[in-house]
Protein backbone atom coordinates (compact mmCIF):
# COMPACT_ATOMS: atom_id res chain seq x y z
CA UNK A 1 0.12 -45.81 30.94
CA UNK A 2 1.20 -41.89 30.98
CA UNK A 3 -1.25 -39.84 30.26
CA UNK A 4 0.15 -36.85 27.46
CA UNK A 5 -0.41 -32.86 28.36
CA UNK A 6 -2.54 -32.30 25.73
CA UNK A 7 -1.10 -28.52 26.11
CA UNK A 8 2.30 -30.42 25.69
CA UNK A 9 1.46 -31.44 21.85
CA UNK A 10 0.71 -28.45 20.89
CA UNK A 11 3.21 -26.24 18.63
CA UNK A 12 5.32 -23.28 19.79
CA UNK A 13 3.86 -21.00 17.14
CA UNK A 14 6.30 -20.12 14.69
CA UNK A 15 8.05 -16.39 14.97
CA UNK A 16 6.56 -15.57 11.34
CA UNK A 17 3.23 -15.70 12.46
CA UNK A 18 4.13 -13.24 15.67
CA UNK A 19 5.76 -11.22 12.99
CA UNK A 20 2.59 -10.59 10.85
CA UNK A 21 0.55 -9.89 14.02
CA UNK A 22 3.38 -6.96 15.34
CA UNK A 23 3.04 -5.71 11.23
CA UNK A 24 -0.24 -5.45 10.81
CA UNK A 25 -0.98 -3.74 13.90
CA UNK A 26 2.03 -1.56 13.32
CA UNK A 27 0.32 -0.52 10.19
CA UNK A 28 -3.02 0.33 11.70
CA UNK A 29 -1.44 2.12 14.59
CA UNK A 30 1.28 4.30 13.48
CA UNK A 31 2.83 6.25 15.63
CA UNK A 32 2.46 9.77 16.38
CA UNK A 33 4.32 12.69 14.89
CA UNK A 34 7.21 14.12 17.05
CA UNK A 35 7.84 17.67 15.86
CA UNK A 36 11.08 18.81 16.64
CA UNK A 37 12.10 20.94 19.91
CA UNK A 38 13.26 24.77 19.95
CA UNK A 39 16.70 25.59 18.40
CA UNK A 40 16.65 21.92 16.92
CA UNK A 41 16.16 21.94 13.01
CA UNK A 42 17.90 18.69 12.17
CA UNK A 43 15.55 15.04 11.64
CA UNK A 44 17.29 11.97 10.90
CA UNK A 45 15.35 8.67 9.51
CA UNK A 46 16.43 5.13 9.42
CA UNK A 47 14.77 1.86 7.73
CA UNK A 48 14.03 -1.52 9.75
CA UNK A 49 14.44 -3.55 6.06
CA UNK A 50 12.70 -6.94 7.00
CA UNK A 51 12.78 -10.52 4.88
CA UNK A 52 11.67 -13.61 5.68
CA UNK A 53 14.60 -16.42 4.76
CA UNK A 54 13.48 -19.60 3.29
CA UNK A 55 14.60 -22.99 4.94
CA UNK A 56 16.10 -26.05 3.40
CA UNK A 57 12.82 -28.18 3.79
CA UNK A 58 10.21 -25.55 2.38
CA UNK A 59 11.67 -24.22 -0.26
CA UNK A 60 9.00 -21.21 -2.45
CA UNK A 61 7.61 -22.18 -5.55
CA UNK A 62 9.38 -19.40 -7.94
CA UNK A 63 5.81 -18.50 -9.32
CA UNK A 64 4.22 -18.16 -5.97
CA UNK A 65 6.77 -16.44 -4.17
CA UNK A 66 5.94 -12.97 -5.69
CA UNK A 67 3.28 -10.93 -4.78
CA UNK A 68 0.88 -8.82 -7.21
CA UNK A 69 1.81 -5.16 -8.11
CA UNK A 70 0.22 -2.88 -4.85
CA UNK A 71 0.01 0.95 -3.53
CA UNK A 72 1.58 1.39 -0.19
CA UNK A 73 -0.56 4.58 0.16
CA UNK A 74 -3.60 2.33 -0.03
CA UNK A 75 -3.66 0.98 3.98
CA UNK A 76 -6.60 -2.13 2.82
CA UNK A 77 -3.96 -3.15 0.01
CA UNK A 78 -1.30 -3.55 2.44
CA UNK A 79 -3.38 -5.52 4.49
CA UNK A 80 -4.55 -7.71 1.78
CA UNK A 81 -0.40 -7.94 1.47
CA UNK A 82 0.70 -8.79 4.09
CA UNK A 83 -1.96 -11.70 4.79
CA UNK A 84 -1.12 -12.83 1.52
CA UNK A 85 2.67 -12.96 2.13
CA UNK A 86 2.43 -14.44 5.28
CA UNK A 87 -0.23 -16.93 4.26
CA UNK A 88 2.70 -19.04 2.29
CA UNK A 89 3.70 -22.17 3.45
CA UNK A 90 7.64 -21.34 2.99
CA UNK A 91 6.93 -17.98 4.85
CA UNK A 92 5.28 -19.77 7.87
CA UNK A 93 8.32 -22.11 7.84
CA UNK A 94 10.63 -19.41 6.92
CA UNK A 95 13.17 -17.45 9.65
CA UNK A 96 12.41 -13.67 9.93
CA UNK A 97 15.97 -11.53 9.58
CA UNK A 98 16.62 -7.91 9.95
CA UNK A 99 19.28 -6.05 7.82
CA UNK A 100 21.84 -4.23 9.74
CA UNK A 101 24.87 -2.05 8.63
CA UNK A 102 28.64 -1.55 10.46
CA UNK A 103 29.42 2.01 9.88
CA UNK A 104 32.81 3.20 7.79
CA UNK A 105 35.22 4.52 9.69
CA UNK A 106 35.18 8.28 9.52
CA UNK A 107 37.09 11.09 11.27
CA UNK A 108 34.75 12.99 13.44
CA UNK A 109 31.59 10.70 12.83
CA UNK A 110 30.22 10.05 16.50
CA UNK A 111 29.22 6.71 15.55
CA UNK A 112 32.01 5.81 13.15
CA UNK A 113 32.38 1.75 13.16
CA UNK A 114 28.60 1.48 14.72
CA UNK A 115 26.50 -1.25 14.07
CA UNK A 116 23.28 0.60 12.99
CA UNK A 117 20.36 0.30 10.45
CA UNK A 118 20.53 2.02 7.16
CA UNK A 119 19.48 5.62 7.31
CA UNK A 120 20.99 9.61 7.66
CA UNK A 121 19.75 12.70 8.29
CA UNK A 122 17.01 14.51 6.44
CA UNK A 123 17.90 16.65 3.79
CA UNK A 124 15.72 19.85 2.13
CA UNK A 125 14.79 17.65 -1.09
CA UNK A 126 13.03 14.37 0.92
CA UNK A 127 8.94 14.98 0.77
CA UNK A 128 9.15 13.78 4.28
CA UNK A 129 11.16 11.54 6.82
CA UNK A 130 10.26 8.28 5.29
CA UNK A 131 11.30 9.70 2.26
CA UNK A 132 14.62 10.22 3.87
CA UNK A 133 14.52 6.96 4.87
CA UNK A 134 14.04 5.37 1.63
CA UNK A 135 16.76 7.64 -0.19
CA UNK A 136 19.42 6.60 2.84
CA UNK A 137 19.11 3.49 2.19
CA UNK A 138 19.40 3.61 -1.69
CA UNK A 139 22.70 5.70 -1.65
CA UNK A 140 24.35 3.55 1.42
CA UNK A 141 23.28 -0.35 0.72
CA UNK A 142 21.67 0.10 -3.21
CA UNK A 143 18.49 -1.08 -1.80
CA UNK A 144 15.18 0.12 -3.54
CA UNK A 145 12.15 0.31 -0.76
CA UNK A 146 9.74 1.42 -3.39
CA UNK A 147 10.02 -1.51 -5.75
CA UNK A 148 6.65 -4.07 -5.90
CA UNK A 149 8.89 -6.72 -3.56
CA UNK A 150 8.64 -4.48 -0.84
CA UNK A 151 5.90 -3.83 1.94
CA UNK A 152 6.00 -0.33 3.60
CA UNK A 153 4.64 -1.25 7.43
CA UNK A 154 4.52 1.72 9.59
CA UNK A 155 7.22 3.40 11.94
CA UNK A 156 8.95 2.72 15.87
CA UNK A 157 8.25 5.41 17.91
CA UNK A 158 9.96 8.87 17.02
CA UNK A 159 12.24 9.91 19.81
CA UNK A 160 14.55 13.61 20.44
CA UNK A 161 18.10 12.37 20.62
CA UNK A 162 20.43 14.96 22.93
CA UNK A 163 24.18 15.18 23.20
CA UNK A 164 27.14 16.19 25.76
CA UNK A 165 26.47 17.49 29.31
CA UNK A 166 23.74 20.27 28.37
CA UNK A 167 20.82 19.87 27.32
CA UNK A 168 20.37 20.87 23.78
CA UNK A 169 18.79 18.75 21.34
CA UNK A 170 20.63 16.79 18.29
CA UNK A 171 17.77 15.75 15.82
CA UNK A 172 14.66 14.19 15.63
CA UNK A 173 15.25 10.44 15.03
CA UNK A 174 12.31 8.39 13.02
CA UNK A 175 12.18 5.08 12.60
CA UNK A 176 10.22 3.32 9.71
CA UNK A 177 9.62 -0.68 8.63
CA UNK A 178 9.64 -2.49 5.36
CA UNK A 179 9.15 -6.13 4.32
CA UNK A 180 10.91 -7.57 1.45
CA UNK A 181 8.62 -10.02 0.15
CA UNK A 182 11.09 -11.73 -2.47
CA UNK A 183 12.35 -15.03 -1.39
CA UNK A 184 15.91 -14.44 -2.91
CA UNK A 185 18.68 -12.75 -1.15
CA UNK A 186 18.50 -8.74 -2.75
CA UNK A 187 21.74 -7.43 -4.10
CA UNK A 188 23.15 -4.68 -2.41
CA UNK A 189 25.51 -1.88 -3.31
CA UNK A 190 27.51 -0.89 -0.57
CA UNK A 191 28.89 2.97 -0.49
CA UNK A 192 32.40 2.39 0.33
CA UNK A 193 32.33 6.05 1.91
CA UNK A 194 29.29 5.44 4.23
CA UNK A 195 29.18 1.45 4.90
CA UNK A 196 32.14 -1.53 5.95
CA UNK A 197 29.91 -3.98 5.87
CA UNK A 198 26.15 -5.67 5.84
CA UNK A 199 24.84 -8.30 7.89
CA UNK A 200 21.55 -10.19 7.69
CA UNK A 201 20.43 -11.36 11.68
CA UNK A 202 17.71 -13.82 12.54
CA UNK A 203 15.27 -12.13 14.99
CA UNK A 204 15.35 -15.57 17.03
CA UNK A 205 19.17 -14.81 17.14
CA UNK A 206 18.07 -10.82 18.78
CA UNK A 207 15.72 -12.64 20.94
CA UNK A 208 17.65 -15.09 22.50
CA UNK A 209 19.09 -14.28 25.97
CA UNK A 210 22.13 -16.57 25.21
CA UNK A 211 23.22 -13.38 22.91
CA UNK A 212 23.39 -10.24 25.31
CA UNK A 213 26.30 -9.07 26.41
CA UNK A 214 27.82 -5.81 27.29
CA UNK A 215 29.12 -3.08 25.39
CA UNK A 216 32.73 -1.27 26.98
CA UNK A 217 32.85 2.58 26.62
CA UNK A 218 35.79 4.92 27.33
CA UNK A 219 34.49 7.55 29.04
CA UNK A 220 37.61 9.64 28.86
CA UNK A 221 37.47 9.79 25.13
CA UNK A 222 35.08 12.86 24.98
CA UNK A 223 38.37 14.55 26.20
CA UNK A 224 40.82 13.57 23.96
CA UNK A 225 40.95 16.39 21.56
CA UNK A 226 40.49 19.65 25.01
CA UNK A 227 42.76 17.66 27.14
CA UNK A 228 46.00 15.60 27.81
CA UNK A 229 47.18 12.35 28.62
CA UNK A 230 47.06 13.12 32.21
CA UNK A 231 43.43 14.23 31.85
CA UNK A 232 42.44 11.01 30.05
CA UNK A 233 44.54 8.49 32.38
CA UNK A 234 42.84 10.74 35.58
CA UNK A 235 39.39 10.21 33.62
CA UNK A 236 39.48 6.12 33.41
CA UNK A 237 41.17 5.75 36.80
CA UNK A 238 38.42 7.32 38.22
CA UNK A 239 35.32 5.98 36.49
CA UNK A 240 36.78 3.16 34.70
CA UNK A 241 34.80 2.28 31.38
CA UNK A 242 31.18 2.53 31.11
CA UNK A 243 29.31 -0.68 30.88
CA UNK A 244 25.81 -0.89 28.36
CA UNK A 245 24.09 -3.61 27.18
CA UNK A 246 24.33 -4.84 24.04
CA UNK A 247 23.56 -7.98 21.29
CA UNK A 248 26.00 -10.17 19.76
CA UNK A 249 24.96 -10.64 16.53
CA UNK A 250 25.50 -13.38 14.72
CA UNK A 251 24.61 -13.19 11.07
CA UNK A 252 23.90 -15.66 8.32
CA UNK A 253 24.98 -13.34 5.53
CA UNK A 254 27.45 -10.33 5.44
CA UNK A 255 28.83 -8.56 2.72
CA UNK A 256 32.37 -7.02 2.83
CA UNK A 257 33.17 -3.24 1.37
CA UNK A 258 36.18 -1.52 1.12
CA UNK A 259 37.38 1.89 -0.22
CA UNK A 260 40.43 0.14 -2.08
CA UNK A 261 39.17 -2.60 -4.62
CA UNK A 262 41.48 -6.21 -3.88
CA UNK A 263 42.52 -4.87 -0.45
CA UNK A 264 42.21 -7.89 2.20
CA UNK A 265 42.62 -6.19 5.97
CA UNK A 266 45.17 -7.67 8.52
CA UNK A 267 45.33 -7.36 11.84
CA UNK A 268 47.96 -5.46 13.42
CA UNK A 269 47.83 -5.95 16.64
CA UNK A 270 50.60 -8.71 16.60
CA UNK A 271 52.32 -6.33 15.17
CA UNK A 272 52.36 -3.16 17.11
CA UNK A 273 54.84 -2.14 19.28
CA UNK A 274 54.27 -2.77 23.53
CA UNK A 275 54.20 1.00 23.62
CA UNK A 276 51.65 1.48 21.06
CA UNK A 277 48.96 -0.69 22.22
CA UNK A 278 49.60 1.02 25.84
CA UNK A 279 49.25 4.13 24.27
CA UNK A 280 46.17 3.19 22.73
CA UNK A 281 44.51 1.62 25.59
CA UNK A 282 45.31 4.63 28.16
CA UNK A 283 43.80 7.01 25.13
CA UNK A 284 41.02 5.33 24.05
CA UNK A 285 42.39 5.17 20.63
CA UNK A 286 40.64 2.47 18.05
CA UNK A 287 42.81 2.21 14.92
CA UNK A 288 41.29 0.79 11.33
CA UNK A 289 41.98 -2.27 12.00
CA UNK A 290 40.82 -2.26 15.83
CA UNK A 291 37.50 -2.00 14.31
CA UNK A 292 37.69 -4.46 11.29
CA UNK A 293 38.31 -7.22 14.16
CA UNK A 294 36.39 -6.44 16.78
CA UNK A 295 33.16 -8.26 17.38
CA UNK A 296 29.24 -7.21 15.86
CA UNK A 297 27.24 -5.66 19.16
CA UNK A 298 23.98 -3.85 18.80
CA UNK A 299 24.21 -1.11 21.68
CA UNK A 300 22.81 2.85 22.29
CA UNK A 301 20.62 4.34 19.64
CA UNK A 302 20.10 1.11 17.27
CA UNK A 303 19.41 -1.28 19.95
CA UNK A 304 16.84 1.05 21.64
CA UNK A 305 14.82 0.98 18.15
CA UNK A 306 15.44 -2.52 18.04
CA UNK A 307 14.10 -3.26 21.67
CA UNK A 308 11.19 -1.36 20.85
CA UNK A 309 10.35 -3.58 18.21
CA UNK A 310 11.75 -6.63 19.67
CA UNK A 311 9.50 -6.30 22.67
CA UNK A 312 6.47 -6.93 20.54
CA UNK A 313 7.90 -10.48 19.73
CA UNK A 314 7.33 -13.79 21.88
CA UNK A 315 8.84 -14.41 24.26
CA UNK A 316 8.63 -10.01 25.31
CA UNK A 317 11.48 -10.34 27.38
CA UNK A 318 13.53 -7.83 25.40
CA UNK A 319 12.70 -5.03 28.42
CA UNK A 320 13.76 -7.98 31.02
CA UNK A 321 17.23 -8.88 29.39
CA UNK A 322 18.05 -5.02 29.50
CA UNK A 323 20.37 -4.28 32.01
CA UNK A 324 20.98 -1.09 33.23
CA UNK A 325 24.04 1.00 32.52
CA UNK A 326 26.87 1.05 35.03
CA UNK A 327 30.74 1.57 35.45
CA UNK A 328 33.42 -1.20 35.94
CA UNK A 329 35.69 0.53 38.73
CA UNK A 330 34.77 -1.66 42.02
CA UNK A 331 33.87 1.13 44.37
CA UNK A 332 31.96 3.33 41.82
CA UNK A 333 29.85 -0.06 40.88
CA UNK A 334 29.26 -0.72 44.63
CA UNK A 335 28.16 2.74 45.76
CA UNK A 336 25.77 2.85 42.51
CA UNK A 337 24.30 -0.35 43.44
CA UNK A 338 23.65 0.83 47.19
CA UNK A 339 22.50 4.21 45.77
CA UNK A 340 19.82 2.42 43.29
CA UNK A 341 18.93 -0.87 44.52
CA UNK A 342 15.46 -0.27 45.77
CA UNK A 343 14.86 2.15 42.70
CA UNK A 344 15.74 -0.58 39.91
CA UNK A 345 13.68 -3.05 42.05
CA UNK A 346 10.62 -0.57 42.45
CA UNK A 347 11.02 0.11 38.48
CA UNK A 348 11.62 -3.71 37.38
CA UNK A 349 8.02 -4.33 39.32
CA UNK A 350 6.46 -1.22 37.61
CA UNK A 351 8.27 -2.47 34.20
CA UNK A 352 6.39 -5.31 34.21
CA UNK A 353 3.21 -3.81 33.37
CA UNK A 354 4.20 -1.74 30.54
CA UNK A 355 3.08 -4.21 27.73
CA UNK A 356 4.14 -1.68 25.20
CA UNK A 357 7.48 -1.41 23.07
CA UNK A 358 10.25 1.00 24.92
CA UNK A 359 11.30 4.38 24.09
CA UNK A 360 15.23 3.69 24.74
CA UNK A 361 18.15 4.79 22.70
CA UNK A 362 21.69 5.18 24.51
CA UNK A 363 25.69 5.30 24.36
CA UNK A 364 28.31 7.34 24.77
CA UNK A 365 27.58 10.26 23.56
CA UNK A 366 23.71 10.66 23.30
CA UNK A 367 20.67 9.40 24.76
CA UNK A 368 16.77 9.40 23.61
CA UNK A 369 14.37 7.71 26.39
CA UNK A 370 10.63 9.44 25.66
CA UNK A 371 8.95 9.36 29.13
CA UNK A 372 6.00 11.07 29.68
CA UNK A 373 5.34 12.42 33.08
CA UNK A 374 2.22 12.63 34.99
CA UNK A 375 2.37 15.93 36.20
CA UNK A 376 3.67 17.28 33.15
CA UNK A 377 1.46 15.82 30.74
CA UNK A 378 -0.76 19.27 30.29
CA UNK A 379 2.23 21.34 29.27
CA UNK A 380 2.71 21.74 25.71
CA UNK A 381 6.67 22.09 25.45
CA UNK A 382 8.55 19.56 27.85
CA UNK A 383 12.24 20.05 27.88
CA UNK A 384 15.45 17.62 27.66
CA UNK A 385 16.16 15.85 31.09
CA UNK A 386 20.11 15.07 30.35
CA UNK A 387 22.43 13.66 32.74
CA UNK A 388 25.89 12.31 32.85
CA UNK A 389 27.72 12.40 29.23
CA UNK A 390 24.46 12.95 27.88
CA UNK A 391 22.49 9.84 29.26
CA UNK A 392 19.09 11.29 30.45
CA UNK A 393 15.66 11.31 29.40
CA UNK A 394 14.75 12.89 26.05
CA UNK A 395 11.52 13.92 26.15
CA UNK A 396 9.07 14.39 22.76
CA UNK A 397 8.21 18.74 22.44
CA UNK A 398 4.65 19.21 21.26
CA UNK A 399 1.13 18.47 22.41
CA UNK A 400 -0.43 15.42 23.46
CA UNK A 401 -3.41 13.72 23.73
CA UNK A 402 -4.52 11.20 26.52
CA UNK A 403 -4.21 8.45 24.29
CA UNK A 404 -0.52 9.45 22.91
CA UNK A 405 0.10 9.72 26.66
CA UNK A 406 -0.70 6.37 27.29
CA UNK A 407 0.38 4.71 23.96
CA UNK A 408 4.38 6.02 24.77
CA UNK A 409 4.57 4.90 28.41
CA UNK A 410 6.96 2.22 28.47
CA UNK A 411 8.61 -0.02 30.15
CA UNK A 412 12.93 1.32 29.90
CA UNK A 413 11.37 4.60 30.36
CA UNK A 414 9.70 3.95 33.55
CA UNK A 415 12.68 2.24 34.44
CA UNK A 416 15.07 5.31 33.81
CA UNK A 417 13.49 7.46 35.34
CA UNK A 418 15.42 9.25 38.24
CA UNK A 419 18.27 6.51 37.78
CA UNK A 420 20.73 9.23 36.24
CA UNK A 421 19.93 11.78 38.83
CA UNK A 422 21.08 8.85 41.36
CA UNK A 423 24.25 8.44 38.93
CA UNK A 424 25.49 11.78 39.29
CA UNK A 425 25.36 11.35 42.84
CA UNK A 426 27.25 8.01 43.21
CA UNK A 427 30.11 9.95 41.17
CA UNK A 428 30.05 12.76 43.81
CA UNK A 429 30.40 10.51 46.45
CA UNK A 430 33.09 8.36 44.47
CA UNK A 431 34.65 11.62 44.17
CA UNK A 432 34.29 12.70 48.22
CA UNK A 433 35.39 8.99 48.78
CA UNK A 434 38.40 8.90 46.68
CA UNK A 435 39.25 12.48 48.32
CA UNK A 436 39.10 11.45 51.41
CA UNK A 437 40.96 8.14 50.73
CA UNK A 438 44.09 10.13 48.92
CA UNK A 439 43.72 12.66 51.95
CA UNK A 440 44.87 9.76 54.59
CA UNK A 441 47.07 8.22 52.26
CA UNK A 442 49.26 11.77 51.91
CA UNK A 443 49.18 12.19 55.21
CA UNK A 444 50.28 8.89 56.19
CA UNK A 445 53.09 8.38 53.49
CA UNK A 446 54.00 11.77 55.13
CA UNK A 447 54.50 10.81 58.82
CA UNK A 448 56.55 7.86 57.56
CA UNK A 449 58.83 9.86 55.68
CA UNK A 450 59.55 12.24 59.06
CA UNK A 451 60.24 8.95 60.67
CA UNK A 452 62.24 7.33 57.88
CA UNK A 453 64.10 11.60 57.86
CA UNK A 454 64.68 11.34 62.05
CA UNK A 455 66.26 8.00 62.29
């Protein structure tokens, strides 16, 4: 008779459990303080809202499922809180979800039809950035963080988000958790101004590999308001789109808003003209409806907030499913590859290592990786490293300790590092290459037409 793996009968243990672990030690080991650079005044905060949804078989008892009135300020009460919530059978059986947001579209919002976490910038009246945090997400989703059915954890590591081709700092972005403790679905108010739509995700569903994907980005789009359509179409000939990874979420509840009460979208792609969608795919142009119907990816800023949490989670192969950025024209991709094969392999061994959550955020248009440096870890004001369309390495300003040293060296960061530098230079070649290429080409379409001209 077989003999049975006794490691074989034992129980994957269930992502709730993981989940209190990552909480509570987020709550005893918050993250440091990230003041904000020179020149930079602006701070932005966004909320991580957390629940735990009950399954079919283990159902909550109604007068169990609440917790006793608590003080967030008090760190051994949220303790006590935590343990209790998670000590519930329907909570150990339950499936952990994370509330996400798809952004209105907005003229002249940078990430206007995003897929992001509730949150905004900080304004004069908020005590402090979790304040901010907790107001954003009031006036955008109607969702009180301050109520008894909610836990305040901790925060994700701070990170300086930068913009464009120089170096110059955007904001301050801060990142902060709650738990919802309530075993019913909260009601949310959506600002039609500020929100499209909610969406509740299973973390399993974040975790899963079968889920990543790639995110698309028109490159020549940061040129569509200073340039032409010959600039544009010169733009994506010669880079193609930009290629970041991404999530496919797939949610178990969403909620619909809409500016105009009773209005039901429709596509109309079937019904745009040949020359419109050509238009729109040589410009870079999304229309209304473009966005209504295109699918839900977490990419750039939101998923690097996300990985940083995510990476705390069984099975921690959020930093090993993240791909690097890269373009889709063929000979750009190739000479990128050549240029940074043995650097991604000498960072994915190094990556390994780094136990800790990542300090990523990325897209078109800004970038936040906090990477501390060896030999600049004395100096007390480290600058912006930005590279191509304002991908680079956004390093914290202030002083640091040894121990904040070591706490925010991760894994994306020590994989970033120096791979822009070697992307600028793959687009200089591209650029000597396609030169070169075009050079020949003139001068051979030339001799033909003398020939074609003597005969």
């Amino acid at each position: 008779m077989e003999t049975l793996n006794p490691e074989s009968l034992e129980e994957p243990v269930p992502l709730s459990m993981s989940l209190h672990e990552v909480l509570a030690d987020l709550h005893e080991h918050s993250y440091s303080h990230v003041p904000n650079p020179p020149s930079c005044k602006k701070r932005a905060s966004v909320a991580l809202v957390l629940r735990v949804r009950p399954t079919h078989n283990h159902w909550p008892d109604s007068q169990l499922s609440s917790l006793s009135p608590h003080n967030n300020n008090n760190p051994t009460s949220v303790k006590q809180r935590l343990e209790t919530f998670f000590s519930q059978r329907w909570v150990q059986k339950g499936d952990p979800e994370a509330l996400f947001i798809k952004r209105a579209s907005r003229v002249g919002d940078r990430w206007t039809g995003h897929v992001a976490l509730p949150g905004g910038k900080r304004d004069p009246e908020d005590a402090d950035d979790k304040a901010a945090a907790i107001r954003e997400a009031s006036e955008e989703v109607g969702l009180d963080l301050t109520t008894d059915d909610c836990i305040y954890v901790g925060n994700l590591p701070e990170r300086v988000v930068s913009t464009g081709w120089t170096s110059v700092p955007l904001m301050v972005l801060c990142p902060y958790i709650f738990l919802l403790t309530c075993s019913d679905s909260p009601t949310l108010r959506l600002q039609p101004t500020e929100v499209a739509s909610t969406h509740w995700v299973p973390l399993r569903s974040l975790l899963s590999p079968l889920q990543r994907t790639v995110e698309y980005v028109d490159m020549s789009q940061r040129y569509t308001k200073t340039a032409g359509f010959v600039t544009c179409l010169t733009t994506r000939y010669m880079l193609g789109l930009m290629e970041f990874s991404a999530i496919r979420l797939r949610p178990t509840e969403s909620l619909q808003c809409t500016p105009s009460p009773g209005f039901i979208a429709k596509d109309n792609r079937a019904s745009s003209s040949l020359l419109q969608r050509f238009k729109s795919w040589f410009l870079g142009k999304e229309t209304e409806s473009d966005l209504q119907t295109e699918p839900l990816l977490l990419w750039g800023l939101t998923l690097g907030i996300l990985v940083d949490f995510l990476d705390m989670l069984p099975p921690h192969t959020a930093v090993q499913l993240w791909e690097y950025p890269t373009f889709t024209s063929p000979d750009l991709r190739l000479i990128i590859g050549i240029l940074t094969y043995s650097l991604r392999r000498r960072k994915r061994l190094q990556a390994k290592s780094a136990y800790h959550p990542t300090h990523t955020a990325m897209d078109n248009q800004t970038a936040a990786v906090t990477v501390m440096d060896g030999d600049t870890a004395e100096t007390n004001h480290m600058h912006n490293e930005v590279s191509i369309e304002g991908l680079g390495v956004g390093r914290s300003y202030g002083s640091f300790t040894n121990t904040d040293l070591e706490r925010d060296t991760h894994a994306v960061g020590i994989m970033l590092k120096g791979y822009y530098a070697r992307l600028r230079i793959a687009i200089r070649i591209l650029l000597a290459w396609r030169a070169v290429i075009g050079s020949f080409m003139v001068i051979y379409t030339w001799k033909l037409f003398r020939r074609f001209v003597q005969c």
